[in-house]
C-alpha atoms as a PDB file:
ATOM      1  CA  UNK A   1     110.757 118.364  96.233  1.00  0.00           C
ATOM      2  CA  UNK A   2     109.757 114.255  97.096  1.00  0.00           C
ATOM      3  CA  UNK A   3     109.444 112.761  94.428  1.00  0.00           C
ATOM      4  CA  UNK A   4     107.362 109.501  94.656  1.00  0.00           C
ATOM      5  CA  UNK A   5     107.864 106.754  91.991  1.00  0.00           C
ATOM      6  CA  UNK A   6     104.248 104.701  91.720  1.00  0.00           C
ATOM      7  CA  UNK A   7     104.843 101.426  90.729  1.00  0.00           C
ATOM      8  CA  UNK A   8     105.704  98.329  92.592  1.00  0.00           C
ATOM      9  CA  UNK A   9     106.152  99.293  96.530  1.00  0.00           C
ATOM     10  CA  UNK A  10     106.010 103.077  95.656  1.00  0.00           C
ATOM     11  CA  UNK A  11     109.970 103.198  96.545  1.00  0.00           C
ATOM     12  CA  UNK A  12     111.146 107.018  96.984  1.00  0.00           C
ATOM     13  CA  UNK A  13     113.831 108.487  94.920  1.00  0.00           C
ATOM     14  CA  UNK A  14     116.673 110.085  97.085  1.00  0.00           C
ATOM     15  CA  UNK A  15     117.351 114.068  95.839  1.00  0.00           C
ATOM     16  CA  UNK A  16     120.834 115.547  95.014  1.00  0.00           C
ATOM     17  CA  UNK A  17     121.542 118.746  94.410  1.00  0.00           C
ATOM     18  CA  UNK A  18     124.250 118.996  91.865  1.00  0.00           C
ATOM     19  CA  UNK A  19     125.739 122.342  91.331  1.00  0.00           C
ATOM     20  CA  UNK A  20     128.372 122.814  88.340  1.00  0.00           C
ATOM     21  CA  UNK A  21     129.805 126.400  88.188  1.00  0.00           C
ATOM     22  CA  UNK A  22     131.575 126.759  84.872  1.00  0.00           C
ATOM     23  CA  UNK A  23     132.439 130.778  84.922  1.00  0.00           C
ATOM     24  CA  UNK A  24     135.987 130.845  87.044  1.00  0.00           C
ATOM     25  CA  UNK A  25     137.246 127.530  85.539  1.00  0.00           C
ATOM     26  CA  UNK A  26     140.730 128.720  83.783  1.00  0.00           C
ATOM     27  CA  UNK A  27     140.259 128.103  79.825  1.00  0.00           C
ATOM     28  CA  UNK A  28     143.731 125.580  80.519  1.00  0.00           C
ATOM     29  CA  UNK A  29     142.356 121.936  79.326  1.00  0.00           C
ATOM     30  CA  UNK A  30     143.735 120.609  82.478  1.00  0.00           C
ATOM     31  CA  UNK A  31     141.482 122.726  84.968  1.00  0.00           C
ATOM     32  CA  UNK A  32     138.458 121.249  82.585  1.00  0.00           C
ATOM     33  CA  UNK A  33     139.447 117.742  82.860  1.00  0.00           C
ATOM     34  CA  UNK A  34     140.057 118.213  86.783  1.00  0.00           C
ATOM     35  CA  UNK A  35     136.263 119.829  86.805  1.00  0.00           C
ATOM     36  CA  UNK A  36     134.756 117.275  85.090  1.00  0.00           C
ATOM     37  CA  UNK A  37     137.567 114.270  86.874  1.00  0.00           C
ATOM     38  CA  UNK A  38     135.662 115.387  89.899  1.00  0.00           C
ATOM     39  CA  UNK A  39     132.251 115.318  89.318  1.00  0.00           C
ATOM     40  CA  UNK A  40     132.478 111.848  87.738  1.00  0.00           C
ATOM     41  CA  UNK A  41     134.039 110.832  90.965  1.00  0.00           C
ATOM     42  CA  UNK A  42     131.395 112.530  93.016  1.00  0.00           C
ATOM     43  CA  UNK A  43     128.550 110.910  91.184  1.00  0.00           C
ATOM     44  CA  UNK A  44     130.432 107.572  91.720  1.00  0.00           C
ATOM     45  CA  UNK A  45     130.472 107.814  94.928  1.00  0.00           C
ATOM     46  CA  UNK A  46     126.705 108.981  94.968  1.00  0.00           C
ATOM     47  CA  UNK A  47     125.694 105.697  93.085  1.00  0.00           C
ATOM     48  CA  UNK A  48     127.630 103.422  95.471  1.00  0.00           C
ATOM     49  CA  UNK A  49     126.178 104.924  98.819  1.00  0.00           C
ATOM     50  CA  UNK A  50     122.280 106.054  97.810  1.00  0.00           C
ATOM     51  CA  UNK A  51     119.853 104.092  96.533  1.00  0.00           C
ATOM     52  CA  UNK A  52     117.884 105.374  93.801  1.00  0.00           C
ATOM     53  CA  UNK A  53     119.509 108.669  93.337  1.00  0.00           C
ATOM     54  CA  UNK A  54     118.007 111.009  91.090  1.00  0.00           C
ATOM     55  CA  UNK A  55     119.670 114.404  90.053  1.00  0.00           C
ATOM     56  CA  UNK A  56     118.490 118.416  90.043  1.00  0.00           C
ATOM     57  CA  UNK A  57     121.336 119.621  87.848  1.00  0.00           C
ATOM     58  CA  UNK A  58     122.325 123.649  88.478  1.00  0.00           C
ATOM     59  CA  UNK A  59     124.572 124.912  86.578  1.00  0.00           C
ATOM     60  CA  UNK A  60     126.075 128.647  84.779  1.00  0.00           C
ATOM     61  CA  UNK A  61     126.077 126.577  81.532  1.00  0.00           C
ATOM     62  CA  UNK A  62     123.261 123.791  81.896  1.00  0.00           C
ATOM     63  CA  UNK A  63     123.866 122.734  78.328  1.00  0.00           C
ATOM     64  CA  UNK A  64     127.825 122.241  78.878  1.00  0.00           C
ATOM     65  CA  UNK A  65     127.204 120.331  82.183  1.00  0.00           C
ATOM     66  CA  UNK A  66     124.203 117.836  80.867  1.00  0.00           C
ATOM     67  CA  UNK A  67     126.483 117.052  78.006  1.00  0.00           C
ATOM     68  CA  UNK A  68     129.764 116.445  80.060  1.00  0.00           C
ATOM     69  CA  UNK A  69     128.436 115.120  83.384  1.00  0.00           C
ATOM     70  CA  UNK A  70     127.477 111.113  82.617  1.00  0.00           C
ATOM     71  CA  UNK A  71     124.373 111.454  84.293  1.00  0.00           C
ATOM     72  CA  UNK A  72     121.866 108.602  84.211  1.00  0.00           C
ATOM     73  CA  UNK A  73     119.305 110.134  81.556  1.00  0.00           C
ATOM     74  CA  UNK A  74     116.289 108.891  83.382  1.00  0.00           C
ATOM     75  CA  UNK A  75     117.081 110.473  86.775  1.00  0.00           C
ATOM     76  CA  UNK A  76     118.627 113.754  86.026  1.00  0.00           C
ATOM     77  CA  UNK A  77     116.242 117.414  85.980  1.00  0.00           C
ATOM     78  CA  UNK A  78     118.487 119.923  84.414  1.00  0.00           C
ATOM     79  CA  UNK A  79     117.100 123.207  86.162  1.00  0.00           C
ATOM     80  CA  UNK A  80     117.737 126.092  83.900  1.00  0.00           C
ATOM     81  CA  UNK A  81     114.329 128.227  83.742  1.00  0.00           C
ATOM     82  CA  UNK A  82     115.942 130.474  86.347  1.00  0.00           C
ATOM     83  CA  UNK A  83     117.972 132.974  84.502  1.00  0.00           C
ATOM     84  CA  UNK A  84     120.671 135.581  85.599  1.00  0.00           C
ATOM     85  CA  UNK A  85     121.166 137.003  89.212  1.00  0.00           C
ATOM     86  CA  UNK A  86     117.595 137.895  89.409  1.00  0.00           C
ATOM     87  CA  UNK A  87     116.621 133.705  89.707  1.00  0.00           C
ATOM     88  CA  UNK A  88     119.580 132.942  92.027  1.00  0.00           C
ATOM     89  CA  UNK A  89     117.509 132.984  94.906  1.00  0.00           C
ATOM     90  CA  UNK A  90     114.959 130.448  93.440  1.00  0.00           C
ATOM     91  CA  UNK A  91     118.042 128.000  93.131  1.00  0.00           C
ATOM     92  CA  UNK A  92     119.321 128.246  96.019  1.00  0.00           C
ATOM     93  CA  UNK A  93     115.766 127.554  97.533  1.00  0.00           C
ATOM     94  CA  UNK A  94     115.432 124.632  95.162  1.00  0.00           C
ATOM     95  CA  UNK A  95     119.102 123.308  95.739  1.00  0.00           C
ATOM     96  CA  UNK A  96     117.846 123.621  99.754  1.00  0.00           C
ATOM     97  CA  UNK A  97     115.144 121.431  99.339  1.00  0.00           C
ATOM     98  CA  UNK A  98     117.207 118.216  98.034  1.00  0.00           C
ATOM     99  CA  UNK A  99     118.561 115.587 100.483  1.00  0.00           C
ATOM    100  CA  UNK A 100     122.275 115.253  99.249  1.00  0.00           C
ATOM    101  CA  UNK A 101     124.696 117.227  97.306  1.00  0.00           C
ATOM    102  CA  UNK A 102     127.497 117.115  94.817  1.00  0.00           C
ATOM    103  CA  UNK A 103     128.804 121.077  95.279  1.00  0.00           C
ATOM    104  CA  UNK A 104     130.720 123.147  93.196  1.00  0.00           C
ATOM    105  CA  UNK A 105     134.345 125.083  94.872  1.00  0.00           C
ATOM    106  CA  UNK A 106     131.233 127.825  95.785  1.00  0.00           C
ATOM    107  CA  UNK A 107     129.820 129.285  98.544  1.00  0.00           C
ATOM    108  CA  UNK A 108     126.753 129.140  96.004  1.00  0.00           C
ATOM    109  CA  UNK A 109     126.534 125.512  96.413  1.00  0.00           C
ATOM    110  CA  UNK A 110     127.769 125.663  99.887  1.00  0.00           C
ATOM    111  CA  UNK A 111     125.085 127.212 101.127  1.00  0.00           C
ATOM    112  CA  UNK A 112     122.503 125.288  99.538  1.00  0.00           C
ATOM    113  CA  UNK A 113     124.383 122.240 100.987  1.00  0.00           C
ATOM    114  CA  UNK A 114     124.307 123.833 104.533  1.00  0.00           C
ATOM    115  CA  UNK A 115     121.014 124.651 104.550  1.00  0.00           C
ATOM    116  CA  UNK A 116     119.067 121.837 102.604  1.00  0.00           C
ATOM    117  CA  UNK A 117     118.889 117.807 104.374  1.00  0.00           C
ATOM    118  CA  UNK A 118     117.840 116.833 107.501  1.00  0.00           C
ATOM    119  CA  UNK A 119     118.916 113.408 109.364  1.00  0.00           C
ATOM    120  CA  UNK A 120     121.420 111.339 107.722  1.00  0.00           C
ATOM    121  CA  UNK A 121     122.527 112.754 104.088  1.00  0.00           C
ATOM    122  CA  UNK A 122     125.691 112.543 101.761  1.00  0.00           C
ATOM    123  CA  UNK A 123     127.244 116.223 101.351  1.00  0.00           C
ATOM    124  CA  UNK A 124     130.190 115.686  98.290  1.00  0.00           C
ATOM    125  CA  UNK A 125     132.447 118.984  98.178  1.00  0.00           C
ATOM    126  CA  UNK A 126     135.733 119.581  96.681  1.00  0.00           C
ATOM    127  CA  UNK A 127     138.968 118.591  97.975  1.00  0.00           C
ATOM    128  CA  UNK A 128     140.541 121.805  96.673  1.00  0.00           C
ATOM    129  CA  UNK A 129     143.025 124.455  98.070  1.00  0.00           C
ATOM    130  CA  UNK A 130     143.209 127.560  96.598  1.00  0.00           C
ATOM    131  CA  UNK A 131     144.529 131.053  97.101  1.00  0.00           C
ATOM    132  CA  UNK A 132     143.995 134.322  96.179  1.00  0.00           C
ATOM    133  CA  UNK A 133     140.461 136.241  96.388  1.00  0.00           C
ATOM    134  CA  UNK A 134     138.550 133.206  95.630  1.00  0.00           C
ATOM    135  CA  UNK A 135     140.124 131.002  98.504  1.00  0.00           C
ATOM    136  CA  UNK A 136     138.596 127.653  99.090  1.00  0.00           C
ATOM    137  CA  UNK A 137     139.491 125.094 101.434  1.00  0.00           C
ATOM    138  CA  UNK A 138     140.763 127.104 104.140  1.00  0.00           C
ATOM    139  CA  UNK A 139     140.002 125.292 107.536  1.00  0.00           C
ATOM    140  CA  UNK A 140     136.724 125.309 109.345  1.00  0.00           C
ATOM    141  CA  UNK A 141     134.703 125.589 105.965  1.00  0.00           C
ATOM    142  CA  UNK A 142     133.643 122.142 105.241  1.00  0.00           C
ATOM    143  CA  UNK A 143     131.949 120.992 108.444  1.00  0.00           C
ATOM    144  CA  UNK A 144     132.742 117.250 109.924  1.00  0.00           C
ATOM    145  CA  UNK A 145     130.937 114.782 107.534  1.00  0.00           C
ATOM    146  CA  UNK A 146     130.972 116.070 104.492  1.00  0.00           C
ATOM    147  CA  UNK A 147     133.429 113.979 101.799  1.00  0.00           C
ATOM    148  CA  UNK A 148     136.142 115.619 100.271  1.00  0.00           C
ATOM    149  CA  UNK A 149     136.847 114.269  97.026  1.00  0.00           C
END
């Protein structure tokens, strides 16, 4: 998934992966505002570190994450032609073949994180601790150099 922009000194565009998972967000307005609090962080920090950054956006809800996400209109693919749990796997091989990552509290994402990039790459995850049956954060499961925001 290079993507090449021709023009003056064909420069390449760096590919992130940036998974928004919607479904187990509690309907509070605070747990929406601390979804989208992140991601705006996350793609902050993405602008500051990589040069020419352009963005695959995966999401349950495509629609609801292009229109609350402020991603730069020119460098964002919303990928939403794979439908259901029968196209999963077709994300996860596309979120596999970007460079860097913005991931969701998922092991979805995680896993597209883990196994996508080679060399030197920018992995943002969650700095969340939860318990219960969907427990995130628990030690050992972001490896050393991925950002915690």
């Amino acid at each position: 998934m290079k993507i090449l922009v021709v023009g003056s000194g064909h420069s390449q565009i760096h590919e992130v992966a940036v998974h928004v998972r919607w479904f187990d967000v509690p309907s509070s307005a605070g747990a929406g505002n601390a979804l989208e609090m992140y991601y705006r962080r996350a793609i902050a920090f993405v602008e500051e570190r990589i040069e020419t950054p352009y963005y695959f956006l995966f999401s349950d809800f495509p629609a609801a994450a292009r229109e609350k996400l402020d991603l730069p209109v020119d460098r964002v693919t919303c990928v939403s032609h794979n439908k259901g749990d029968e196209g999963a796997y077709a994300d996860l091989w596309l979120m596999s073949r970007c460079k860097h990552f913005i991931t969701a509290n998922s092991t979805f994402s995680w896993w597209g994180a883990w196994l996508g990039g080679s060399g030197p790459r920018t992995v943002v995850t969650p700095d969340l601790h939860t318990s219960g049956k969907a427990a995130w954060g628990f030690p050992g499961l972001i490896p050393l150099g991925w950002v915690r925001i």
